[in-house]
Every structure is written in C-alpha cells, then in structure tokens.
Protein backbone atom coordinates (compact mmCIF):
# COMPACT_ATOMS: atom_id res chain seq x y z
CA UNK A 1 170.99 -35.19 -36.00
CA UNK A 2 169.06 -36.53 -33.00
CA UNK A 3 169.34 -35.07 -29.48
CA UNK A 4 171.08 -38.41 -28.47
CA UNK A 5 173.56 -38.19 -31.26
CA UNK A 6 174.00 -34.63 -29.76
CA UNK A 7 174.11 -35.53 -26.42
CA UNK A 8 176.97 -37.90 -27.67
CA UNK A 9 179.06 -35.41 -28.91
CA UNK A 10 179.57 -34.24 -25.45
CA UNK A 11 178.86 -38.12 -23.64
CA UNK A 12 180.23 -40.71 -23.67
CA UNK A 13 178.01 -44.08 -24.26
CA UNK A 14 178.11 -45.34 -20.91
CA UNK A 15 177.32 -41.54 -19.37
CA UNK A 16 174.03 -42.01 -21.29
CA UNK A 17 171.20 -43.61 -20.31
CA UNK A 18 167.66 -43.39 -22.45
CA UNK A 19 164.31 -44.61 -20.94
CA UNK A 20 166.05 -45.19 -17.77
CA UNK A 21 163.56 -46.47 -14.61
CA UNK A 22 164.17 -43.62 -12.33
CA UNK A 23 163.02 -46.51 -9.61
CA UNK A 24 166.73 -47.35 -10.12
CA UNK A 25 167.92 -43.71 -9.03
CA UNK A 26 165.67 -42.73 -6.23
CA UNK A 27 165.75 -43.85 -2.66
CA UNK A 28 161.43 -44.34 -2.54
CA UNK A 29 162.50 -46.66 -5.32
CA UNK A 30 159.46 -45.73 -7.88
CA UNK A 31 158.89 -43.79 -10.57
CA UNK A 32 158.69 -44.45 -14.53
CA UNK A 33 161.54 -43.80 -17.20
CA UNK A 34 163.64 -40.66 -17.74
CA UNK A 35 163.56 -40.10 -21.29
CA UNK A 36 167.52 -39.31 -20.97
CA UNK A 37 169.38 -39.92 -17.80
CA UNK A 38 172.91 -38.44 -18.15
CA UNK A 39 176.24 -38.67 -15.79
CA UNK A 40 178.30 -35.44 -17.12
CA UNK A 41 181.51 -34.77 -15.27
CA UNK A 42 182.22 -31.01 -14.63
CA UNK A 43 183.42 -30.18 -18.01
CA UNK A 44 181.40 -31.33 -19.62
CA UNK A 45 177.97 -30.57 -17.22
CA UNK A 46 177.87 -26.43 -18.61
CA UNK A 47 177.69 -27.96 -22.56
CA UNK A 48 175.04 -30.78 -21.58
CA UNK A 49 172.62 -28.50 -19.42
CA UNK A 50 173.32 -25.60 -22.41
CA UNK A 51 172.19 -28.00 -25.06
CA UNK A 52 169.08 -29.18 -23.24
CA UNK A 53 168.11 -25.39 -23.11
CA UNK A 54 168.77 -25.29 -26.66
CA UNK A 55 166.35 -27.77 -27.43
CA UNK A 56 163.98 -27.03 -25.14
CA UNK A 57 164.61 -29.96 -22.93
CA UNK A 58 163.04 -29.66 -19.35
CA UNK A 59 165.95 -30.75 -16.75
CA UNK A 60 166.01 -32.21 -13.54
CA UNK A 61 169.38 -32.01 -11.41
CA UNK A 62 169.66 -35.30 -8.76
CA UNK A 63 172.41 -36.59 -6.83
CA UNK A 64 171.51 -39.59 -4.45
CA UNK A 65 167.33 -39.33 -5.80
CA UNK A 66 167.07 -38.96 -1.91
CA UNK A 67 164.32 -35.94 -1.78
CA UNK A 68 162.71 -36.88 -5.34
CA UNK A 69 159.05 -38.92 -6.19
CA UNK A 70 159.03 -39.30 -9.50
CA UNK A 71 155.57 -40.32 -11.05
CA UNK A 72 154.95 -43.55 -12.16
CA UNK A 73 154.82 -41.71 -15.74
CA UNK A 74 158.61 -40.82 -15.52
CA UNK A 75 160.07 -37.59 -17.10
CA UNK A 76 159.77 -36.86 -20.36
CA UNK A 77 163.07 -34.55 -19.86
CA UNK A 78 166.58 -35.26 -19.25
CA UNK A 79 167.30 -36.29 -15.20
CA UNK A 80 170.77 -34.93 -14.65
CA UNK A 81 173.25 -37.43 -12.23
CA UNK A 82 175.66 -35.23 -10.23
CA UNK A 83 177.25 -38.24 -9.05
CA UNK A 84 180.21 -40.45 -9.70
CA UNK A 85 181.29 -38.61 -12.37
CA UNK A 86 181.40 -35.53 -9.32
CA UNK A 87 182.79 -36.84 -6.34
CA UNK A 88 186.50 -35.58 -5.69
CA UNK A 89 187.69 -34.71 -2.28
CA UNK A 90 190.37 -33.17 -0.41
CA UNK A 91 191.62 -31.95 2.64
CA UNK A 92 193.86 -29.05 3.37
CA UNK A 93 194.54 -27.87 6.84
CA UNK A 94 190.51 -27.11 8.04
CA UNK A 95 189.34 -26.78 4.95
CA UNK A 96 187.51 -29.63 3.16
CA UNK A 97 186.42 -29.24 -0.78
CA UNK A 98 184.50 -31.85 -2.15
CA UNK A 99 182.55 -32.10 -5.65
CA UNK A 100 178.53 -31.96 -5.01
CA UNK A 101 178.17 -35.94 -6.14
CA UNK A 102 180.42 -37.19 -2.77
CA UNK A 103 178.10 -38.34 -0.63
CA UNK A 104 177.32 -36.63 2.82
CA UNK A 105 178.48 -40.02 4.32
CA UNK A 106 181.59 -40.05 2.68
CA UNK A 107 182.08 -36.33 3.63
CA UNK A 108 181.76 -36.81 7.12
CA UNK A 109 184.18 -40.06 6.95
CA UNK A 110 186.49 -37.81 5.82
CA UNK A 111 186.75 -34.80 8.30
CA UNK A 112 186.75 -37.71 10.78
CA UNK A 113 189.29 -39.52 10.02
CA UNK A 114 191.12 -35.63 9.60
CA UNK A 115 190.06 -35.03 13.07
CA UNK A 116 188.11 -32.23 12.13
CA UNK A 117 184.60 -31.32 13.83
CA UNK A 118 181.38 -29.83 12.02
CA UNK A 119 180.40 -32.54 9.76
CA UNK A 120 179.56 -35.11 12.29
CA UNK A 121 175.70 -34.45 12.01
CA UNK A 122 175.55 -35.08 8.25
CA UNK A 123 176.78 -38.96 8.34
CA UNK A 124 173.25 -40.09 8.24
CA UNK A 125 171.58 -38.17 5.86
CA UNK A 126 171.45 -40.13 2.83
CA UNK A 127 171.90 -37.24 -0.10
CA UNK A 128 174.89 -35.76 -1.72
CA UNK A 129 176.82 -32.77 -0.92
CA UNK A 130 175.11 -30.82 -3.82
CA UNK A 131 171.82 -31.33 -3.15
CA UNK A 132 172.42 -30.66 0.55
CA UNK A 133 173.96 -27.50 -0.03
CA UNK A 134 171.15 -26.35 -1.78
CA UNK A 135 168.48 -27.26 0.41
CA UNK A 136 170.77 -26.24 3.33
CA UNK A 137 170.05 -30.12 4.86
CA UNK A 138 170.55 -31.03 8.47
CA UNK A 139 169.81 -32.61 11.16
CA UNK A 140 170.41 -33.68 15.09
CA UNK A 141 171.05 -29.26 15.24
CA UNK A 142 173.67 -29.16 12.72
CA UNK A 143 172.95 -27.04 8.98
CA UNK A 144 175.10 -27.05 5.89
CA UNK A 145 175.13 -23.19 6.56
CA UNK A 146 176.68 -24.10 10.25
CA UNK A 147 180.38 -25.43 7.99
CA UNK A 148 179.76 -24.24 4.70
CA UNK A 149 182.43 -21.36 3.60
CA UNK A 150 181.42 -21.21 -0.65
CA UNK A 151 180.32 -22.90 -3.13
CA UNK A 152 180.65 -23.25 -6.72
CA UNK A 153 177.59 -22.58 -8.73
CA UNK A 154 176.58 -23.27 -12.16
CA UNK A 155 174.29 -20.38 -12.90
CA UNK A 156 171.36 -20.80 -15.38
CA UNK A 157 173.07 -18.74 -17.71
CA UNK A 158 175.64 -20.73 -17.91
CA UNK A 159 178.54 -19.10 -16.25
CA UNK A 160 180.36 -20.88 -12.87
CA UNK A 161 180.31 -18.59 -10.20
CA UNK A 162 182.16 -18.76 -7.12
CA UNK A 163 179.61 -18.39 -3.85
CA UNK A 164 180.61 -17.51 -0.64
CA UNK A 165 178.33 -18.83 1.97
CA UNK A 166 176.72 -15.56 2.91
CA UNK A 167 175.68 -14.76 -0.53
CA UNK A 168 173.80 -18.20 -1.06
CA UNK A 169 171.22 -16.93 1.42
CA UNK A 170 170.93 -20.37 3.24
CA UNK A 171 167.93 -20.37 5.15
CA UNK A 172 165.45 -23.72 6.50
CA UNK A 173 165.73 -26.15 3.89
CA UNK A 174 166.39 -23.61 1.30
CA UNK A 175 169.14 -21.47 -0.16
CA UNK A 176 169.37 -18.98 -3.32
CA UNK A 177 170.53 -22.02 -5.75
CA UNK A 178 167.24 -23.86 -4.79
CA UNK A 179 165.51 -20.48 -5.82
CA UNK A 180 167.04 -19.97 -9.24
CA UNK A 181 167.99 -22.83 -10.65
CA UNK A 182 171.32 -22.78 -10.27
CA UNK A 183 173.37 -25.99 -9.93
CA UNK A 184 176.12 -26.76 -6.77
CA UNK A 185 179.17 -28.13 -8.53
CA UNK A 186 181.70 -27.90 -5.07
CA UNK A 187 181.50 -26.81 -1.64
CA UNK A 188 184.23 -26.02 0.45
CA UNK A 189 183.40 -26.52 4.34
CA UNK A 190 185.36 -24.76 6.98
CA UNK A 191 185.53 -27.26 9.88
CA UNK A 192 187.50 -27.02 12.99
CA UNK A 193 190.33 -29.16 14.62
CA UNK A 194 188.99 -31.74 16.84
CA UNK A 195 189.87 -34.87 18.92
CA UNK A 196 188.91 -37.57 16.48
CA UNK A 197 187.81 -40.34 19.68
CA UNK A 198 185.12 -37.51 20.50
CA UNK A 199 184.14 -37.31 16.58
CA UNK A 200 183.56 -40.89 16.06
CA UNK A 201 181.75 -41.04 19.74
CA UNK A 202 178.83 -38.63 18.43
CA UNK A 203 178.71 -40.14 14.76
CA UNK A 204 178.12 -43.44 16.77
CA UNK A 205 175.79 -41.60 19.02
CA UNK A 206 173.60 -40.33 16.14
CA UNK A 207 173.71 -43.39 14.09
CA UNK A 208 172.13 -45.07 17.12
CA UNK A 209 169.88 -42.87 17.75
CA UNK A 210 168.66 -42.76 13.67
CA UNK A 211 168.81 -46.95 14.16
CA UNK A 212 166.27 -46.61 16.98
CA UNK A 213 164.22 -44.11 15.85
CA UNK A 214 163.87 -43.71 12.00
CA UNK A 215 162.74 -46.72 9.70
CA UNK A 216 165.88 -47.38 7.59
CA UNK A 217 164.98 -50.88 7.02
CA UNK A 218 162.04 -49.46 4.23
CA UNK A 219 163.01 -47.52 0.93
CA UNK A 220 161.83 -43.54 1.81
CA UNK A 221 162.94 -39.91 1.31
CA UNK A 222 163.81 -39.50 5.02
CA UNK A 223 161.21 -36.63 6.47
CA UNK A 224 158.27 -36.02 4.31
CA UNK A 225 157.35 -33.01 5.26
CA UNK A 226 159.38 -29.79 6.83
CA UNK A 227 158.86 -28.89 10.46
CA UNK A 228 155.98 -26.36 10.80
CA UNK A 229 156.78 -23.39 12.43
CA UNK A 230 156.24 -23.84 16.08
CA UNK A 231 155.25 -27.99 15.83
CA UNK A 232 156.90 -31.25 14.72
CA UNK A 233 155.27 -32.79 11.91
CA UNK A 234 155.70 -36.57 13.24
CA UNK A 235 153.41 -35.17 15.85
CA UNK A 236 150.81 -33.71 14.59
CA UNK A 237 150.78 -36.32 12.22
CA UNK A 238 150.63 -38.67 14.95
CA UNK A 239 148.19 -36.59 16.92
CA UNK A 240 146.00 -37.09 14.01
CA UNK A 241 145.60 -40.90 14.37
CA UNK A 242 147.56 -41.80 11.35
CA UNK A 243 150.44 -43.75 12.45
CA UNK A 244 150.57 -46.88 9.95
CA UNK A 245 147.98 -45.71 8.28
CA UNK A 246 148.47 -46.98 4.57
CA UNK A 247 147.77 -46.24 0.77
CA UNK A 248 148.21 -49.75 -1.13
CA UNK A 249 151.85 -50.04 0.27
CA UNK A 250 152.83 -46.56 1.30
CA UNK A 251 152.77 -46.20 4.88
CA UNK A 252 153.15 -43.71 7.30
CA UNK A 253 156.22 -45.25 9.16
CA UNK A 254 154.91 -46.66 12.38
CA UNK A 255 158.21 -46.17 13.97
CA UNK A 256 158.45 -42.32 13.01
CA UNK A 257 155.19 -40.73 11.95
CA UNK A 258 157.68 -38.15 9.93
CA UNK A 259 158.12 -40.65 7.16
CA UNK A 260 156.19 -42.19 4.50
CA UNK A 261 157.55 -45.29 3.32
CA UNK A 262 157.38 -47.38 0.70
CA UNK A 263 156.63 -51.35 2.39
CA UNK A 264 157.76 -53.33 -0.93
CA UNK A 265 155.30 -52.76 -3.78
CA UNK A 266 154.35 -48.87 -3.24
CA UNK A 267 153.82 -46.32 -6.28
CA UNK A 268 154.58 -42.70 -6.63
CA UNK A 269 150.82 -42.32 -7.19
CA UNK A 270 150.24 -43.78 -3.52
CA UNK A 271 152.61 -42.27 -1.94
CA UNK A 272 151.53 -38.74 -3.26
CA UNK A 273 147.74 -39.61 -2.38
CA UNK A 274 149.04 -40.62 1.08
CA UNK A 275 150.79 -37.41 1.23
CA UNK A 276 148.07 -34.91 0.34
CA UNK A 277 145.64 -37.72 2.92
CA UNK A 278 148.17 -36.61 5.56
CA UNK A 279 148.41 -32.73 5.09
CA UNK A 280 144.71 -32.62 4.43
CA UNK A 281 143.92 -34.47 7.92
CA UNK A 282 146.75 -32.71 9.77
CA UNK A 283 144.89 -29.33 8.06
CA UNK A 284 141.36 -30.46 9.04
CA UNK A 285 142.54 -31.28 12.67
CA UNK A 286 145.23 -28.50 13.68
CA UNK A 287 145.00 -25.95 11.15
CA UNK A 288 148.62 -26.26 10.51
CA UNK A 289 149.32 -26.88 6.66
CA UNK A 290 152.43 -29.62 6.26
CA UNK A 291 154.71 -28.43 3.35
CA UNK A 292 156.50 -31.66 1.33
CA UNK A 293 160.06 -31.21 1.77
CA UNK A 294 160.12 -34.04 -1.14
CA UNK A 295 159.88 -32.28 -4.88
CA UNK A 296 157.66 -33.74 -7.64
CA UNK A 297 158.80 -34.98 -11.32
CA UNK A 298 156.66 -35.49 -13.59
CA UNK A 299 152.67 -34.92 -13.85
CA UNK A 300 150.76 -36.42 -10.48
C-alpha cells in the first residue's frame, strides 16, 4: 500500500492534494510543490500527523501560508492545512472559542459584532488563529497572550492537551508550542464587554493606518524580520540605504522598509538572497543582527 492509499484511509479525495504549488498556499505567493498537501479536520488531524511519523514523513503545519517562504524546490514532506476543515466559532458570554484555521479577521469580526473588546488589534494581521497563537502575533500594542485564556494542543506524542495560557509560556513572537512542535487545534480568548461604536472606531482606525503605511497592494509575509531589542527594523533597514532596493523582483517595500515584497515575478530564492543582503548590511552598518520572523521550507 502506498502512503497516498494510506493517507486515504483517513482522507478523503478532495482533503488530498499531491504535488501541490505551495505558490497557491502562501501569501509571498512562491514556492515549488508539496509532495502531499492535506486538509484533515480535527479527528482526523492526530491519525494523519501519527502516520506521517510512522513513515518517516517530515511535516509542516500552515494555516493562512502567511509567515512561510517555501523554496522554489517545494517540500518533499507533507504541508499540513489547518484551515477550512478548522474554523468553528462561538461565543458565550466573554468568552470566544474558535478552531486554529478561523482567520484572525474573522475572529475579530466576531467579538465585534458581540461587543466585546481585546481582539480589535488582530483584524489586520493576515494569519490564522493557530498560527498566531503560537507565535504569540500582534500588533498596534495588542499580543495573543494580552486575550488568550487556553488552548488546545496537539502534542507531538500524540495526545490533545488542554493549555491554559500561562503554561504556553507566550513570550515575543514565540510560545512553548512553537518550541516543541506541538500543534494549536482551539483557543479560547477571554475578552471583555465593550461598546461596539468604540470597537469598530479603532478597527477602522488601524485599518487606516495599515492602508497608509504597509504595502498591501504586493503579495508579502507582513514584517520580515522581528524588532531588535532596543531598534525598529524598518529603520535600521532604512538607515542602511536600502529602501527599494531589489533582488530580480523582491523588493524591500518602499512604503515600509519592514517588508520584503514580492513585485509580480519574485522567487523564494530572491527573496531569501534579499533577506540575508539586508541582515548582512544592517550587521555591517549597526552591529545589530535582524532575526527572520518568516520560517524556511525546504533546502535554500
């Protein structure tokens, strides 16, 4: 029996995908084939991910594909959607629970139109809850760890563990699941009553001020790079004369020197030679070393 055939035991045929462009799945919009790209629900996510270890299949967990550059080689593994197949919400009282593949967006929508307040900040990041749980996202001084109350965790042994916040050690762009390997299944976020004119007011507010400042007309992962201790990494890249300043068509954003974009016809191979360009210069002039918040698949 062939993986696929075992895959299908658990899959259906339309959860399955083989060879898939992961172009298709990420928001930089390059990068080569998957060999498997599967859509589990949560039943049946434990016996997919357990079989892969099985077989000694390397796995790669993605929601929206909004922190991923995948080479121009693809994966010779089996890319993971928590997506679609993921997504439930509800609201009770305060409390919001949501499966990791609903969309930040469609998060904050929701605790909006609930009148509840603590989500607000999270409308414009373009990632799932999942994946923003476990790389405790945020933005305009709002964390997952501010709202966050548990999580549900599949652990690499298997087993689905209930997390409250405090144990998932949520920290800058990082968190214990990150660390491990575990995988965010659910989060429930503990958000407060609020008047829902004021909530929609500051969504506005922000989505303004991401219109004006951050270049969401061009396919990118949103900030390259995490802020360095004690500096802002669209200045110093700035500060080092690279605003525009292009591989083939990856470009450091000339609206927001905190983004590398791709300008129509970019590869992952450009954009990662534009990357290590821009922490090598940014090195050489400040001696402040950039860290990617965007993770690698595949061989660069």
């Amino acid at each position: 029996m062939t993986f696929r055939d075992e895959l299908l035991q658990i899959l259906t045929e339309d959860q399955l995908l083989c060879q898939e462009p992961m172009s298709r799945h990420t928001t930089f919009r390059v990068g080569g084939p998957a060999a498997y790209y599967l859509r589990p629900n949560q039943e049946q996510l434990p016996g997919v991910t357990a079989l892969c270890r099985a077989r000694g299949i390397p796995v790669q967990i993605t929601g929206n594909g909004s922190n991923l550059l995948v080479s121009d080689q693809g994966f010779a593994g089996a890319v993971v959607e928590i997506g679609q197949q993921l997504s439930a919400l509800r609201v009770e009282g305060t409390r919001m629970t949501v499966q990791a593949g609903a969309s930040l967006a469609r998060a904050a929508a929701a605790a909006y139109r609930a009148s509840l307040k603590g989500l607000a900040f999270a409308a414009g990041i373009p990632g799932t809850v999942g994946g923003a749980v476990a790389m405790n996202a945020g933005a305009y001084g709002g964390e997952m760890k501010d709202v966050l109350e548990s999580a549900l965790v599949l652990m690499p042994d298997g087993v689905l563990v209930s997390c409250p916040a405090q144990r998932l050690a949520l920290s800058y762009r990082s968190s214990m699941v990150q660390k491990n390997g575990g995988i965010v299944v659910e989060a429930v976020f503990s958000l407060k009553p609020g008047d829902q004119e004021e909530i929609g007011g500051r969504m506005e507010e922000l989505r303004q001020k991401r219109l004006e400042k951050q270049p969401l007309e061009y396919p990118s992962a949103g900030s390259t790079f995490k802020r360095p201790e004690g500096y802002f990494a669209g200045k110093l890249i700035q500060d080092a004369g690279l605003q525009g300043f292009c591989v083939g068509d990856a470009q450091v954003s000339e609206k927001h020197c905190g983004f590398i974009i791709n300008r129509g016809a970019a590869t992952a191979a450009e954009i990662w030679q534009l990357i290590q360009k821009v922490r090598d210069t940014v090195y050489d002039r400040f001696g402040v070393l950039l860290e990617p918040e965007v993770k690698l698949l595949g061989e660069f």
